[in-house]
Protein backbone atom coordinates (compact mmCIF):
# COMPACT_ATOMS: atom_id res chain seq x y z
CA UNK A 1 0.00 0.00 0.00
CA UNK A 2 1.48 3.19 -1.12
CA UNK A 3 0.42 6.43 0.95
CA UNK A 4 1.53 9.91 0.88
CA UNK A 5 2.07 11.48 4.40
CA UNK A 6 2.53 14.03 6.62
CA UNK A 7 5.56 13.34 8.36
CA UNK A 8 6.36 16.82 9.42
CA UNK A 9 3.50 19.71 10.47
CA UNK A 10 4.13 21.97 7.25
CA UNK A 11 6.26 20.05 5.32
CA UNK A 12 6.36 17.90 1.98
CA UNK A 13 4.03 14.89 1.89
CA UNK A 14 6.24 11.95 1.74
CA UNK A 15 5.27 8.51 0.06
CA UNK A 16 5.57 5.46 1.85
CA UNK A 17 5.21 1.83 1.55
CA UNK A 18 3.10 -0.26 3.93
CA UNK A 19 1.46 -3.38 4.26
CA UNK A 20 -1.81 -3.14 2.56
CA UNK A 21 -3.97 -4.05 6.08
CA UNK A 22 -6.73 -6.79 6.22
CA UNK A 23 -9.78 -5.83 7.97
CA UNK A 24 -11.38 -7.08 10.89
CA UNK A 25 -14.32 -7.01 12.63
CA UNK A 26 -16.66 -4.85 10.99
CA UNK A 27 -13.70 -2.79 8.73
CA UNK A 28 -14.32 -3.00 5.36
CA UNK A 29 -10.90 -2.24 3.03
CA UNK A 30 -11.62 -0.05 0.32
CA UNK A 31 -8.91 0.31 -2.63
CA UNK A 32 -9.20 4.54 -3.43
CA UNK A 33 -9.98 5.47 -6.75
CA UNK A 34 -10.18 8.92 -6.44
CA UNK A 35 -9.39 11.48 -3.13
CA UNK A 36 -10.77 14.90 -3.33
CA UNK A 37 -8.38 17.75 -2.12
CA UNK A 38 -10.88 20.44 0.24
CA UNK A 39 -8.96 23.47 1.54
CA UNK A 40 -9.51 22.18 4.91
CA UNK A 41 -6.47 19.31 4.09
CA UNK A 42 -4.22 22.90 4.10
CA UNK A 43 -4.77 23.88 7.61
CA UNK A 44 -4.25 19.82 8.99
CA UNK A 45 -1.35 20.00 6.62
CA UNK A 46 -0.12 22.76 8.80
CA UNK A 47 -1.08 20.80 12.63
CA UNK A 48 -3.66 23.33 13.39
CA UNK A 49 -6.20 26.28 12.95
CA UNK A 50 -6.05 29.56 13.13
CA UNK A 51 -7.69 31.35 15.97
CA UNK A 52 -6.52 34.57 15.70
CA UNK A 53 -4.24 37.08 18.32
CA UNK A 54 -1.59 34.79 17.79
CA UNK A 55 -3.57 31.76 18.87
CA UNK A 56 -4.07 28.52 17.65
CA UNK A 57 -6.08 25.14 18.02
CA UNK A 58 -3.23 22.60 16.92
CA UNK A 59 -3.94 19.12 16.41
CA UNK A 60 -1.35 17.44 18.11
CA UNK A 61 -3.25 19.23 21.13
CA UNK A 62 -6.43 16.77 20.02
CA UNK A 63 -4.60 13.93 19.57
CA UNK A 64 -3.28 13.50 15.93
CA UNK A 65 0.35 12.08 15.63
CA UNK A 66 2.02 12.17 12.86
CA UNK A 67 2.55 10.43 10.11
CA UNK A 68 -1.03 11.07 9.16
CA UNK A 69 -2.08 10.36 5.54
CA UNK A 70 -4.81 13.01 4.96
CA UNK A 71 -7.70 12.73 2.58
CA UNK A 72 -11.28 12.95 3.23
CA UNK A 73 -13.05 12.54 0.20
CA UNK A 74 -12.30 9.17 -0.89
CA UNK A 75 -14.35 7.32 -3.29
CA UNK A 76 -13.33 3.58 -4.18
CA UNK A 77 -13.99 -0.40 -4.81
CA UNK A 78 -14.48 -2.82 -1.95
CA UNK A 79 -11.10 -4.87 -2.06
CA UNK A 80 -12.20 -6.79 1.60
CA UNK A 81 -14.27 -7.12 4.43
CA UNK A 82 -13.94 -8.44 7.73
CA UNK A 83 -16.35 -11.24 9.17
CA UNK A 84 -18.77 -8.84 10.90
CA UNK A 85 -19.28 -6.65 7.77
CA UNK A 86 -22.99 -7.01 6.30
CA UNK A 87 -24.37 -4.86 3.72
CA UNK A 88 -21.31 -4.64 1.37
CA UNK A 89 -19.73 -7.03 -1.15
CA UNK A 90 -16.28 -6.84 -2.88
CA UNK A 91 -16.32 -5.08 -5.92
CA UNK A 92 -18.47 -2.45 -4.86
CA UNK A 93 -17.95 1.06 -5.69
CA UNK A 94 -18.67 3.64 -2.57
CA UNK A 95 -17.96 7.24 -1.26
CA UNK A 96 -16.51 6.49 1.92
CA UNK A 97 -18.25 9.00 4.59
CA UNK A 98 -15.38 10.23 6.48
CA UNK A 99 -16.92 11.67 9.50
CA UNK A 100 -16.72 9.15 11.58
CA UNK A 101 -17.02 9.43 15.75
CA UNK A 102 -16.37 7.31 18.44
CA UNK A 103 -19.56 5.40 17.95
CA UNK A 104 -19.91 5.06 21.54
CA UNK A 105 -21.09 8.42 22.78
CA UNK A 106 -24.58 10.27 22.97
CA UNK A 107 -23.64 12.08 19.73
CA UNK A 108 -22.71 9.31 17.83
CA UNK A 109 -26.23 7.74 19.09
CA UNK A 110 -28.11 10.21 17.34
CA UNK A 111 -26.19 9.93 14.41
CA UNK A 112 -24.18 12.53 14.61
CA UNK A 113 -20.79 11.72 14.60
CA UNK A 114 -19.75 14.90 12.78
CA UNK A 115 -20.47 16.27 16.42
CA UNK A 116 -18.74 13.32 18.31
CA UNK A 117 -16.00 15.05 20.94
CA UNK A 118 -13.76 12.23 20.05
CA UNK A 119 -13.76 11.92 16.47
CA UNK A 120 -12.24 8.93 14.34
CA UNK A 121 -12.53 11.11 10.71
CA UNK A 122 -10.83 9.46 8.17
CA UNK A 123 -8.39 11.93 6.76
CA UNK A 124 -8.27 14.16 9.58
CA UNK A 125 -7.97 12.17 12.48
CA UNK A 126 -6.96 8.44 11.57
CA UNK A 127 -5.14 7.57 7.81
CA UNK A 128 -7.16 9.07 4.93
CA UNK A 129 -7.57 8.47 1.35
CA UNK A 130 -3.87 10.14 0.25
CA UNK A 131 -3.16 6.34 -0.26
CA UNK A 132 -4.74 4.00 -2.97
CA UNK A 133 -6.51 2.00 -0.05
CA UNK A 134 -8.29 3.36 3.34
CA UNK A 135 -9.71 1.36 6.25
CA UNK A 136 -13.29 1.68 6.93
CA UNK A 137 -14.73 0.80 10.59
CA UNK A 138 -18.30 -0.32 9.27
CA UNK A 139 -19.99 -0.88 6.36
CA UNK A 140 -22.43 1.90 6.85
CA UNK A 141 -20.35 4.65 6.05
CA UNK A 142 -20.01 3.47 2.53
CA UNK A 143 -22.57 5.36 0.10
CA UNK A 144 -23.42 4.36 -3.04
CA UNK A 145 -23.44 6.73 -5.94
CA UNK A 146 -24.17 4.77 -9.01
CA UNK A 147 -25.20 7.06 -11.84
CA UNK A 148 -22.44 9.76 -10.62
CA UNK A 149 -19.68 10.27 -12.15
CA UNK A 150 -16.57 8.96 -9.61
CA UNK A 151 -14.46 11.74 -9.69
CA UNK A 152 -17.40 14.24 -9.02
CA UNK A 153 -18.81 11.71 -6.56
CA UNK A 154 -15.55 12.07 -4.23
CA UNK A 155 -16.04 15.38 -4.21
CA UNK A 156 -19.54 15.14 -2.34
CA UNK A 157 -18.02 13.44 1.16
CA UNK A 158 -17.36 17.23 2.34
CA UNK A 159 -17.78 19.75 -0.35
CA UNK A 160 -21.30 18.58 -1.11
CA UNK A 161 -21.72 17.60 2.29
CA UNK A 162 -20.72 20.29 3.83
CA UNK A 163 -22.93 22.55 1.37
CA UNK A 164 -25.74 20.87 2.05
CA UNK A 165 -25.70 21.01 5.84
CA UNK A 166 -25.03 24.52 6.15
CA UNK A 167 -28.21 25.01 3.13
CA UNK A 168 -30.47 23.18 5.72
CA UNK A 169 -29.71 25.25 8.81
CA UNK A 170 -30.68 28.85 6.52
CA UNK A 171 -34.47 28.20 8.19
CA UNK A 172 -38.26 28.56 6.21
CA UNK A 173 -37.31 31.01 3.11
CA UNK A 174 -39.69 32.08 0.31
CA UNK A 175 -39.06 33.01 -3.16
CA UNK A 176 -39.14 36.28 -2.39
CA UNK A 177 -36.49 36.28 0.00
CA UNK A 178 -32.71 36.10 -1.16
CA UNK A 179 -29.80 34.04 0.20
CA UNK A 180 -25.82 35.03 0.10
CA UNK A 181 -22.87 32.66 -0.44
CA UNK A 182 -20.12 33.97 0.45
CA UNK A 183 -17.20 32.44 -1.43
CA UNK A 184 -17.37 30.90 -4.71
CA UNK A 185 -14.68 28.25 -4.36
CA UNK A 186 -15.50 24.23 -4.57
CA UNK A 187 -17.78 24.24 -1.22
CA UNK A 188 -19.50 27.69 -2.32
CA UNK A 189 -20.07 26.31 -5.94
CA UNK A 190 -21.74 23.29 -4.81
CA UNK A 191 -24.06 25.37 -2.27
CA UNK A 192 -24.81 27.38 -5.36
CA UNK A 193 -25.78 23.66 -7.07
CA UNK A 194 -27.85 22.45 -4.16
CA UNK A 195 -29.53 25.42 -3.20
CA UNK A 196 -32.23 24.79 -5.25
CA UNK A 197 -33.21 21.31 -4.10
CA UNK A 198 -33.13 23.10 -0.73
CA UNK A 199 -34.69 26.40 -0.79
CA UNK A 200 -37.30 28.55 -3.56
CA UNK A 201 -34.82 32.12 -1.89
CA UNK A 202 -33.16 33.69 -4.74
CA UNK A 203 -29.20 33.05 -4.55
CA UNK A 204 -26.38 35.51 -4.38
CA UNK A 205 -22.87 34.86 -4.25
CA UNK A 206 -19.80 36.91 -2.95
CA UNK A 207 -16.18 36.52 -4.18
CA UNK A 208 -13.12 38.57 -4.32
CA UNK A 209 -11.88 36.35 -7.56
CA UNK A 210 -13.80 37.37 -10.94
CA UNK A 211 -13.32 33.88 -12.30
CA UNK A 212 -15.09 32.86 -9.76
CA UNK A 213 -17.71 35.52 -9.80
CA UNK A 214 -18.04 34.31 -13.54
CA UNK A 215 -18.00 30.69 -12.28
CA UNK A 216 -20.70 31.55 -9.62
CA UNK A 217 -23.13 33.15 -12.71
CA UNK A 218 -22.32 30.48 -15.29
CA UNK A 219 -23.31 28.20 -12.34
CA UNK A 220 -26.62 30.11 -11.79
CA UNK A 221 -26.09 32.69 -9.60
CA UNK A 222 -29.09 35.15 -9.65
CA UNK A 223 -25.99 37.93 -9.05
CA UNK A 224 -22.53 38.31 -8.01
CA UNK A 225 -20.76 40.96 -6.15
CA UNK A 226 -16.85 41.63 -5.32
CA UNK A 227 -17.20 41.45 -1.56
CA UNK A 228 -13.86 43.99 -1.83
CA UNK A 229 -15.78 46.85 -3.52
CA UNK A 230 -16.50 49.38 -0.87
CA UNK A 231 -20.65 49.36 -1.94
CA UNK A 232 -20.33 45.75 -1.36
CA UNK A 233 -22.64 45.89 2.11
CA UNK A 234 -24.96 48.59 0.02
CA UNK A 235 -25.19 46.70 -3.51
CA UNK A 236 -26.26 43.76 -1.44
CA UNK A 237 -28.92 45.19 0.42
CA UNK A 238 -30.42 46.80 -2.46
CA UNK A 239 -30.10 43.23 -4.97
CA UNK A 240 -32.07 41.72 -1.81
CA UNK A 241 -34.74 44.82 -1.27
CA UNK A 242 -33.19 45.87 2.18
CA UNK A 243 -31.10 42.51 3.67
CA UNK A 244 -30.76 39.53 3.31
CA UNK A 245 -32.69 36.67 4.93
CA UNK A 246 -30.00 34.14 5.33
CA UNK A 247 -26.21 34.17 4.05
CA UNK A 248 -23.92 31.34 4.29
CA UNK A 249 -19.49 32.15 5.24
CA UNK A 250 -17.61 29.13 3.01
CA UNK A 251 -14.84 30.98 3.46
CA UNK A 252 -14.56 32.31 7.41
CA UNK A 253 -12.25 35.04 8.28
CA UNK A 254 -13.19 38.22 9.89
CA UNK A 255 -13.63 39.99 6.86
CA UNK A 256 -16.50 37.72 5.32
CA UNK A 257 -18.32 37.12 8.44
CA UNK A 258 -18.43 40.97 9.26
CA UNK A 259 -19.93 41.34 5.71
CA UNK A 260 -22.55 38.37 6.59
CA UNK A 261 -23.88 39.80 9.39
CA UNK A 262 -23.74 43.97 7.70
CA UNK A 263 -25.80 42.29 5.03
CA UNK A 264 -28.27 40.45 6.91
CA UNK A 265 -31.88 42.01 7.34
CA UNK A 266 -33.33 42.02 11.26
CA UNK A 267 -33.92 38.39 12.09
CA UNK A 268 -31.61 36.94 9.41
CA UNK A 269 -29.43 34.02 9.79
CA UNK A 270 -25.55 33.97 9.22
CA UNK A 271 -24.32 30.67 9.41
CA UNK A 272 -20.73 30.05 8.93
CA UNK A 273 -18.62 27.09 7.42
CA UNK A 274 -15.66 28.23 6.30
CA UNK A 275 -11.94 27.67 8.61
CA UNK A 276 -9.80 30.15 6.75
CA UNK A 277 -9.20 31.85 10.52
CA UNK A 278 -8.78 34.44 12.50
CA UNK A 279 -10.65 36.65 15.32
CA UNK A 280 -13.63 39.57 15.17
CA UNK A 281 -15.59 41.44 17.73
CA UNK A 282 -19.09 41.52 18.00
CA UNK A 283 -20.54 44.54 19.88
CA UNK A 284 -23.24 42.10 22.16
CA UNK A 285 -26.39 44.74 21.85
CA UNK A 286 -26.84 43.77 18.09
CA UNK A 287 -27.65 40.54 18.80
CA UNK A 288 -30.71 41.80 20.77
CA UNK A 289 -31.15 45.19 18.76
CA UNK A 290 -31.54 42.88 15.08
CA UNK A 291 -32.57 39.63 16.49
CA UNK A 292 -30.35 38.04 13.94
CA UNK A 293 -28.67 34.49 14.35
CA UNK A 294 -25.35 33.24 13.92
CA UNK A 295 -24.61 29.55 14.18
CA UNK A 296 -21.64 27.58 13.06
CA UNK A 297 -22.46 24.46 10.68
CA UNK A 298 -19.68 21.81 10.56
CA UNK A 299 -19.97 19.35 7.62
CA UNK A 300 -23.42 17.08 7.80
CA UNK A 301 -24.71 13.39 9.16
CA UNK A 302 -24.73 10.18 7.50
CA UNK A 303 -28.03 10.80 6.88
CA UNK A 304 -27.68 14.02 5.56
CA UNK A 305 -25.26 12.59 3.36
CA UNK A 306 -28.02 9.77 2.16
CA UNK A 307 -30.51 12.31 1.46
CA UNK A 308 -28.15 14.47 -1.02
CA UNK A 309 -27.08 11.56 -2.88
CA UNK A 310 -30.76 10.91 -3.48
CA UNK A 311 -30.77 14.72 -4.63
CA UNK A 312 -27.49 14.38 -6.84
CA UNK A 313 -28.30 10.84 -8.16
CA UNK A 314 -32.08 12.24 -9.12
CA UNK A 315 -29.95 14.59 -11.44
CA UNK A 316 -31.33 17.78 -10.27
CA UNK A 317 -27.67 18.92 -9.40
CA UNK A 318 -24.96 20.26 -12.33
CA UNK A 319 -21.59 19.16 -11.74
CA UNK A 320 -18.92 21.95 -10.58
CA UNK A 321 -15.73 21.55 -12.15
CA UNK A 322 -13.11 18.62 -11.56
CA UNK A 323 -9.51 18.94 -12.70
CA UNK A 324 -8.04 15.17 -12.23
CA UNK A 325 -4.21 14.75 -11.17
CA UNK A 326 -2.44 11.87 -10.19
CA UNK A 327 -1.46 10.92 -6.39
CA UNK A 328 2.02 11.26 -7.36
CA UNK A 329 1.58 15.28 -7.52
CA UNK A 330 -0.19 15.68 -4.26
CA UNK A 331 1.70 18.05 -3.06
CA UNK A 332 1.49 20.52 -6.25
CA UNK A 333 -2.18 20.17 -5.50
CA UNK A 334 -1.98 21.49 -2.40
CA UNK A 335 0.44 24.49 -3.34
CA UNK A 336 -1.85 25.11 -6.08
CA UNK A 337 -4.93 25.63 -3.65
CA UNK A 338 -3.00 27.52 -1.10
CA UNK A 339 -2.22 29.78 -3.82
CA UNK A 340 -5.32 30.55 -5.24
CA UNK A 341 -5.03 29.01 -8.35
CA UNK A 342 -7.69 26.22 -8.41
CA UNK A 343 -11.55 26.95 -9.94
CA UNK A 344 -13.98 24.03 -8.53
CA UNK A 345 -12.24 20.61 -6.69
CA UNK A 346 -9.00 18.74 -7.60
CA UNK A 347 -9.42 15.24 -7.29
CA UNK A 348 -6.21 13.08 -6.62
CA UNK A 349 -6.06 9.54 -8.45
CA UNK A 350 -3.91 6.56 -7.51
C-alpha cells in the first residue's frame, strides 16, 4: 500500500510503503480510486487552525500524531471485508463517509458523529484516502453513488456535504427572499448547485476572484458581487430589497463574516462554514437590537449525506468543475490551492 504522508507539520508529503492491512471485525478495506483535495487538508497539513491574536487550536493538542495520511473525500472499490461486515460485497464502488465518531457516545447515538468530541474522521484524524486504499470501521459509512460520475462523486463526502448542511440550517425562506454565499470556491459552488433542491430564496454569491464571480453566474447565480468593492454591504442590500434573509461564510475570516452579518436584514441568519481563521468582535447589543442568528455548521450526518445523494443521483444537481491529477503530484495540489489558483475541486487519483 502506497500512501503519501505528513511526516512533518508543514512540510512535503512523503510517500511510503506499507502493508496493505486486512480488515477485521466490521472494517471493510476499500482500494481509493479517487481522493478529493478540500482546503480544509491545508490547515491539517499545517497541525492546526487559526484562531486569531496569535492563537491557535493545533492538532497534536487533540490527539493527531504524525505520520497522518490526509484525505477525506475518498471514493473507491471494496477490495475486503472483515467477518462482521454485512451490507457490502467486494467489488463495490462507494464514497466512503469520512466523519466518523467514536460510535460510543450520545452524539454518535443520534447519528451525529460529525459532532462526536472524540472523532475517528478518516483523513483528519486516523489515515485518509492520500493512499490507494483506506480502512473503513463499518460498512455503513459506505454510500453508493451509481449514476455519478466517480471523480465528481468524491467530491460530495465534504464539499457537497458540507454545502448541504449549512443550506439546511438557513431556516423557512420564500421566493421572495434572497440568500448570500459567500465564497465561490469548490464548497461555495456546490451550495450554489444544491440550493435549489433546498430552498425557492433567490441566490447571491460573494467573491473577491472574478473567475469565480463568472463561475458563480455560469453556475446560476441570480448575481454576483466583489465582496472587496466598498458598496459591497450597500449593492447587497439593495439586490435583496433591504437585507438579506439568510447568508452562508464558506470561506470564514473576519472579513467575510463581518460582511454576513452587515448584510443580513433584522432576524436573518448567518451561518458560517468556512476555517480560513482568525478573530472579530461583536458589539453584544446587536444581537438583541436585530434579532439576527449566527450559528456555526460543521460538515453534515450520515443521513444528511443519504438524502443528497438521493438529490445528486435524481440529477437535479450540475456538476462543478473537476480537474483530475495523479497521487504522485499531491503536493502541487496542495500548493496550487493555497495559492489561489484552483476553480472548482481537484481530485487526486492513484
Amino acid at each position: 500500500m502506497l500512501s503519501y504522508q505528513v511526516v512533518e507539520w508543514g512540510a512535503p508529503l512523503e510517500p511510503r510503503s506499507f502493508a496493505t492491512p486486512e480488515p477485521a471485525g466490521t472494517e471493510v478495506l476499500v482500494r481509493v480510486e479517487a481522493c478529493g483535495v478540500c482546503h480544509s487538508d491545508l490547515h491539517i497539513w499545517s497541525g492546526g487552525f487559526d484562531l486569531g491574536g496569535g492563537n491557535r487550536a493545533l492538532l497534536e493538542a487533540r490527539g493527531v500524531r504524525l505520520p497522518l495520511t490526509m484525505g477525506h473525500e475518498p471514493v473507491g472499490v471494496v477490495e475486503a471485508v472483515g467477518p462482521e461486515a454485512e451490507g457490502v460485497a467486494v467489488g463495490e464502488r462507494r464514497i466512503v463517509f469520512p466523519w466518523i465518531g467514536c460510535r460510543r457516545c450520545a452524539a454518535c447515538a443520534r447519528g451525529d458523529d460529525n459532532l462526536c468530541a472524540t472523532p475517528q474522521f478518516i483523513g483528519a484524524r486516523v489515515d485518509g484516502g492520500y493512499s490507494d486504499h483506506v480502512l473503513v470501521p463499518h460498512p455503513k459509512y459506505l454510500v453508493d453513488y451509481s449514476g455519478v460520475p466517480r471523480d465528481l462523486a468524491a467530491t460530495y463526502a465534504c464539499s457537497g456535504i458540507t454545502a448541504y448542511g449549512a443550506l439546511k440550517k438557513l431556516g423557512e425562506l420564500d421566493a421572495a427572499d434572497s440568500v448570500l454565499l459567500i465564497g465561490a470556491g469548490g464548497v461555495g459552488l456546490n451550495g450554489l448547485q444544491l440550493a435549489p433542491s433546498v430552498t425557492p430564496a433567490r441566490v447571491l454569491v460573494a467573491d473577491v476572484d472574478p473567475a469565480k464571480r463568472a463561475a458563480a453566474r455560469q453556475a446560476g447565480a441570480h448575481d454576483t458581487v466583489d465582496n472587496a468593492d466598498p458598496r459591497a454591504v450597500t449593492t447587497l442590500r439593495e439586490m435583496s430589497h433591504g437585507g438579506i434573509a439568510a447568508a452562508i461564510d464558506f470561506v470564514g475570516r473576519p472579513e467575510t463574516f463581518q460582511l454576513g452579518m452587515d448584510v443580513l436584514r433584522k432576524g436573518g441568519t448567518l451561518v458560517v462554514v468556512g476555517l480560513y481563521g482568525g478573530a472579530c468582535t461583536v458589539p453584544v447589543p446587536m444581537f438583541p437590537f436585530t434579532a439576527m442568528s449566527v450559528r456555526g455548521s460543521y460538515v453534515g450526518t450520515l443521513a444528511e449525506m443519504h438524502e443528497l445523494m438521493a438529490v445528486v443521483r435524481a440529477g437535479g444537481v450540475a456538476p462543478i468543475p473537476i480537474e483530475r491529477r495523479p497521487l504522485a503530484e499531491a503536493n502541487q495540489a496542495l500548493r496550487d490551492l493555497q495559492q489561489g489558483r484552483v476553480l472548482g475541486r481537484l481530485v487526486l487519483e492513484p
